[in-house]
C-alpha atoms as a PDB file:
ATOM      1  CA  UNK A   1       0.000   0.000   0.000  1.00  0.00           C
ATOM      2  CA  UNK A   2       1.177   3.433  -1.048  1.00  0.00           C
ATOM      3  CA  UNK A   3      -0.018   6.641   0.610  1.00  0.00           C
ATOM      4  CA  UNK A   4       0.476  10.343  -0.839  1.00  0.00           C
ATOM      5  CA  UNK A   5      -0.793  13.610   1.366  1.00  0.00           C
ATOM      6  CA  UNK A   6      -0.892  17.075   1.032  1.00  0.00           C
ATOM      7  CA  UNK A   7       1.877  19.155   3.133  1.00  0.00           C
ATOM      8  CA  UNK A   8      -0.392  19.702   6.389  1.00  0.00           C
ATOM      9  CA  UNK A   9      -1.821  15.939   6.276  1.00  0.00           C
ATOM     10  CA  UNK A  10      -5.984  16.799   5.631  1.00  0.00           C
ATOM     11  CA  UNK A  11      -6.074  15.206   2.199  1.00  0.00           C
ATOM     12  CA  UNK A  12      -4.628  11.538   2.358  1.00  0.00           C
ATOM     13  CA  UNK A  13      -4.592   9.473  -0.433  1.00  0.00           C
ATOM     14  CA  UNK A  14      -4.259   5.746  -0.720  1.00  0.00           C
ATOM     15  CA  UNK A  15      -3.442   3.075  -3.573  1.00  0.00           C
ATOM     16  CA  UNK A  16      -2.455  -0.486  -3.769  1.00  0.00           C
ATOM     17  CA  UNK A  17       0.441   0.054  -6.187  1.00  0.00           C
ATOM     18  CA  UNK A  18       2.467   2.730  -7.995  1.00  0.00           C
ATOM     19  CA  UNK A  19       2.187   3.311 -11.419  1.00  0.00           C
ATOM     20  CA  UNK A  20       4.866   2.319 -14.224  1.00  0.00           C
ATOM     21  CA  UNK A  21       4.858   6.365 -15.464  1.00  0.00           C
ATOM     22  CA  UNK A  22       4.070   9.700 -14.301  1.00  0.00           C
ATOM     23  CA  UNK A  23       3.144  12.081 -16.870  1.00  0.00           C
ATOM     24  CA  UNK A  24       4.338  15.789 -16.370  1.00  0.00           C
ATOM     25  CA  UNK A  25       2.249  18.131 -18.499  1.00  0.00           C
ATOM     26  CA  UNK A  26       3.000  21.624 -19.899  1.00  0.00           C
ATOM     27  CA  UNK A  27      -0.649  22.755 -20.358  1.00  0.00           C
ATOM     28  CA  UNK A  28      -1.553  26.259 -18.582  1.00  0.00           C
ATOM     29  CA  UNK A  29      -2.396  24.897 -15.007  1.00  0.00           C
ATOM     30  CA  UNK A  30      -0.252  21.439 -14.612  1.00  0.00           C
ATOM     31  CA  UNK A  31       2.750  24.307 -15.751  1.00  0.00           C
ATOM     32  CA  UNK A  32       1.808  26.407 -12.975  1.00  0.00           C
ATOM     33  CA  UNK A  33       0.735  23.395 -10.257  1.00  0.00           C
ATOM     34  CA  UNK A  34       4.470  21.648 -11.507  1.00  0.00           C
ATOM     35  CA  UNK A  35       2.651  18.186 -11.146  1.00  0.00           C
ATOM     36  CA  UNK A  36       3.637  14.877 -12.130  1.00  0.00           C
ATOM     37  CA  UNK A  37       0.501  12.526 -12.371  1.00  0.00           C
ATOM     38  CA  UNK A  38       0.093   9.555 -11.709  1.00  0.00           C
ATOM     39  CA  UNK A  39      -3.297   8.115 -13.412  1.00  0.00           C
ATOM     40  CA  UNK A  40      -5.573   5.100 -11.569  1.00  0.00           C
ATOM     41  CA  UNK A  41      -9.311   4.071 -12.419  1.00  0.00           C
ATOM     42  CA  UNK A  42     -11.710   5.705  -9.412  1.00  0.00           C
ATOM     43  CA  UNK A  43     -12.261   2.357  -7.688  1.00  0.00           C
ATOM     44  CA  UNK A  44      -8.128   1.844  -7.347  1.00  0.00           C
ATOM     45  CA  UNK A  45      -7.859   5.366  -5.198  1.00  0.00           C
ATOM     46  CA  UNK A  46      -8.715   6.037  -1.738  1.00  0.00           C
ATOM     47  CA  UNK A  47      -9.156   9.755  -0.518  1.00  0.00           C
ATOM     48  CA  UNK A  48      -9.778  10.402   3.123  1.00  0.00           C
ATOM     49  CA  UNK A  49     -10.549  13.564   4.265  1.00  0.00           C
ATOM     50  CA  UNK A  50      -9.462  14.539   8.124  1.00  0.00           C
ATOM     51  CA  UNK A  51     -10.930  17.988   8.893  1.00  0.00           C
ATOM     52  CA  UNK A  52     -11.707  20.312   6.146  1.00  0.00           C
ATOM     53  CA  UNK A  53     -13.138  19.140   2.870  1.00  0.00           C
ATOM     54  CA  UNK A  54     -11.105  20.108  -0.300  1.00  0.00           C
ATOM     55  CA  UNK A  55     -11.926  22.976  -2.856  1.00  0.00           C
ATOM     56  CA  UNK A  56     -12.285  21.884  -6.097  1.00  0.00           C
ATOM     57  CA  UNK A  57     -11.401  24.212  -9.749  1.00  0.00           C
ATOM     58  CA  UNK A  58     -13.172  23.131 -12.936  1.00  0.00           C
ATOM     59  CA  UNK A  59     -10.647  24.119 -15.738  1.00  0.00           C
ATOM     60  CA  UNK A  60     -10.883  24.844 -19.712  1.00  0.00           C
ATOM     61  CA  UNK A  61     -13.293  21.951 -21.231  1.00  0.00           C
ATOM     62  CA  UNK A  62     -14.692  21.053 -17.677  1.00  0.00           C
ATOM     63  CA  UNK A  63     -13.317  17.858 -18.112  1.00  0.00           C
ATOM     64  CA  UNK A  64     -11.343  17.835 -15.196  1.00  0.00           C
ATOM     65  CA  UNK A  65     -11.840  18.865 -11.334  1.00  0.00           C
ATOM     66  CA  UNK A  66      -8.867  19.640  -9.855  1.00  0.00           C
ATOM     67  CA  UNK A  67      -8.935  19.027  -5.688  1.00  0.00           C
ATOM     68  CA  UNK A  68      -6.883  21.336  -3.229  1.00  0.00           C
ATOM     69  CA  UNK A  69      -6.521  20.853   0.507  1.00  0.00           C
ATOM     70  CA  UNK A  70      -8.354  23.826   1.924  1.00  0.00           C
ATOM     71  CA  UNK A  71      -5.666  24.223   4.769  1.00  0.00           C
ATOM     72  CA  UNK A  72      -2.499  24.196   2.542  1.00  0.00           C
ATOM     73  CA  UNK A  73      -2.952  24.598  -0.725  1.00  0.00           C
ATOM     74  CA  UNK A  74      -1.204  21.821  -2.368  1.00  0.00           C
ATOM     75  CA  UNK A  75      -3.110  20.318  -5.459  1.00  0.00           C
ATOM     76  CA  UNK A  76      -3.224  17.126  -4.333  1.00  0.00           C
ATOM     77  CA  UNK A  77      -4.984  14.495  -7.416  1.00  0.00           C
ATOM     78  CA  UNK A  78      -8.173  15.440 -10.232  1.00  0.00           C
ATOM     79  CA  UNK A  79     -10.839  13.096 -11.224  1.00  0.00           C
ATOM     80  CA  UNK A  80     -12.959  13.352 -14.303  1.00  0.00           C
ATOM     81  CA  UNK A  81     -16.142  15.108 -14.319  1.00  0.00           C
ATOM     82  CA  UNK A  82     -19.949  13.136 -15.975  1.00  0.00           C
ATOM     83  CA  UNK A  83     -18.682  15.045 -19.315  1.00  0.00           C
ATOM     84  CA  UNK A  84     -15.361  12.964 -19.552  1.00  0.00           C
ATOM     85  CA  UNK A  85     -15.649   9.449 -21.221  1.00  0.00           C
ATOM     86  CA  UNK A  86     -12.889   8.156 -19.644  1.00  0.00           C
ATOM     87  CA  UNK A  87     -13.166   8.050 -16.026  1.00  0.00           C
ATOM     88  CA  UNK A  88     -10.095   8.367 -14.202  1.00  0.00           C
ATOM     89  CA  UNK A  89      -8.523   9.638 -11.250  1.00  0.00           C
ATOM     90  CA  UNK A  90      -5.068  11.569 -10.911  1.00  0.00           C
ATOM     91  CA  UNK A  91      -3.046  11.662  -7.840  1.00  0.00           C
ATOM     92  CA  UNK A  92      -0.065  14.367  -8.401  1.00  0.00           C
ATOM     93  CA  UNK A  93       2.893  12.448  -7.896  1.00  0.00           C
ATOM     94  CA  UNK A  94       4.552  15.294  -5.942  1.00  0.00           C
ATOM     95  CA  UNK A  95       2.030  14.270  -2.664  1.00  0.00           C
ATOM     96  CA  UNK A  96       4.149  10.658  -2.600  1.00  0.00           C
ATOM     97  CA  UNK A  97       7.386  10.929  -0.499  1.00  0.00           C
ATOM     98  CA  UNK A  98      10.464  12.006  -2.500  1.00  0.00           C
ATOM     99  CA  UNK A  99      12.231   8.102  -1.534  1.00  0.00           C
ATOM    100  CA  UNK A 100       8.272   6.424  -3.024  1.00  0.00           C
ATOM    101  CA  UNK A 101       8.385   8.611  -6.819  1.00  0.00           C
ATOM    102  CA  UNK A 102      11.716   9.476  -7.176  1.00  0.00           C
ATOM    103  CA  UNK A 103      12.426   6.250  -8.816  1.00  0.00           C
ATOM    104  CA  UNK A 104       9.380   6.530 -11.940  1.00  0.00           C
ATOM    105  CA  UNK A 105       9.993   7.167 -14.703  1.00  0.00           C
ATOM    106  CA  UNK A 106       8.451  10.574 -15.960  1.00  0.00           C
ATOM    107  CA  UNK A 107       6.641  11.285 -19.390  1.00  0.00           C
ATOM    108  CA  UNK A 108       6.131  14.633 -21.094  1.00  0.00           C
ATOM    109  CA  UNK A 109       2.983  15.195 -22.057  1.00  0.00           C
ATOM    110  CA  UNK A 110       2.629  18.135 -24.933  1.00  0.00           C
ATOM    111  CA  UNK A 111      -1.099  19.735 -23.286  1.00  0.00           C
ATOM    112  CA  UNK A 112      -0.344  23.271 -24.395  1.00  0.00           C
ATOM    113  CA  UNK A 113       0.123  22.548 -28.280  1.00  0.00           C
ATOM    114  CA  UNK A 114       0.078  18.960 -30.196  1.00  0.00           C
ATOM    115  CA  UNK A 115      -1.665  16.978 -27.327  1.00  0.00           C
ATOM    116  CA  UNK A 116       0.767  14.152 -27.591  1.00  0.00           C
ATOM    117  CA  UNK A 117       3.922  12.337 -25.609  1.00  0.00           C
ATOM    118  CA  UNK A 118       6.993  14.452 -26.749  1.00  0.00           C
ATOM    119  CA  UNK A 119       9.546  11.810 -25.260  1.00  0.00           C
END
């Protein structure tokens, strides 16, 4: 079992196993959040909550609704919206301890122009 957090600890997230890639994307907001995700099916990811619940930021197509801990910040996974076909959820790599994703292989993902791997 692997478990990721935000920087204070309210947003904990758990999965059985780590993923063979994370994907680091140079769209507008994965740019500015610097995330490297790491991409599950809904029923794979666990997300406890401890106190305060997180705030959520539809972006572009609506597609995607990014989660924040309310205490700290840190953007901490997405999950697809009703609109998406593919349901999925994201945890950003960056909430897994340095020692757990250092080790994973990272692809580039072209989101701000082509829409395609670029390595």
């Amino acid at each position: 079992m692997y478990k990721a957090s935000c920087h204070c600890g309210n947003v904990n997230i758990t999965v059985n196993n780590l993923p063979s890639t994370v994907t680091s994307c140079n769209c507008s907001i994965c740019n500015r959040i610097g995330s490297l995700w790491a991409y599950y099916q809904p029923e794979e990811v666990q997300v406890n909550i401890k106190n305060e619940p997180t705030r959520t930021y539809l972006w572009g197509d609506k597609f995607l609704e990014l989660h924040h801990c309310s205490i700290c910040g840190c953007t901490t996974h997405y999950a697809s919206t009703e609109k998406c076909e593919e349901q999925r959820v994201a945890i950003n790599g960056r909430m897994f301890n340095l020692e757990t994703i250092q080790s994973i292989p990272v692809k580039k993902f072209d989101g701000a122009d082509s829409w395609r791997f670029i390595d």
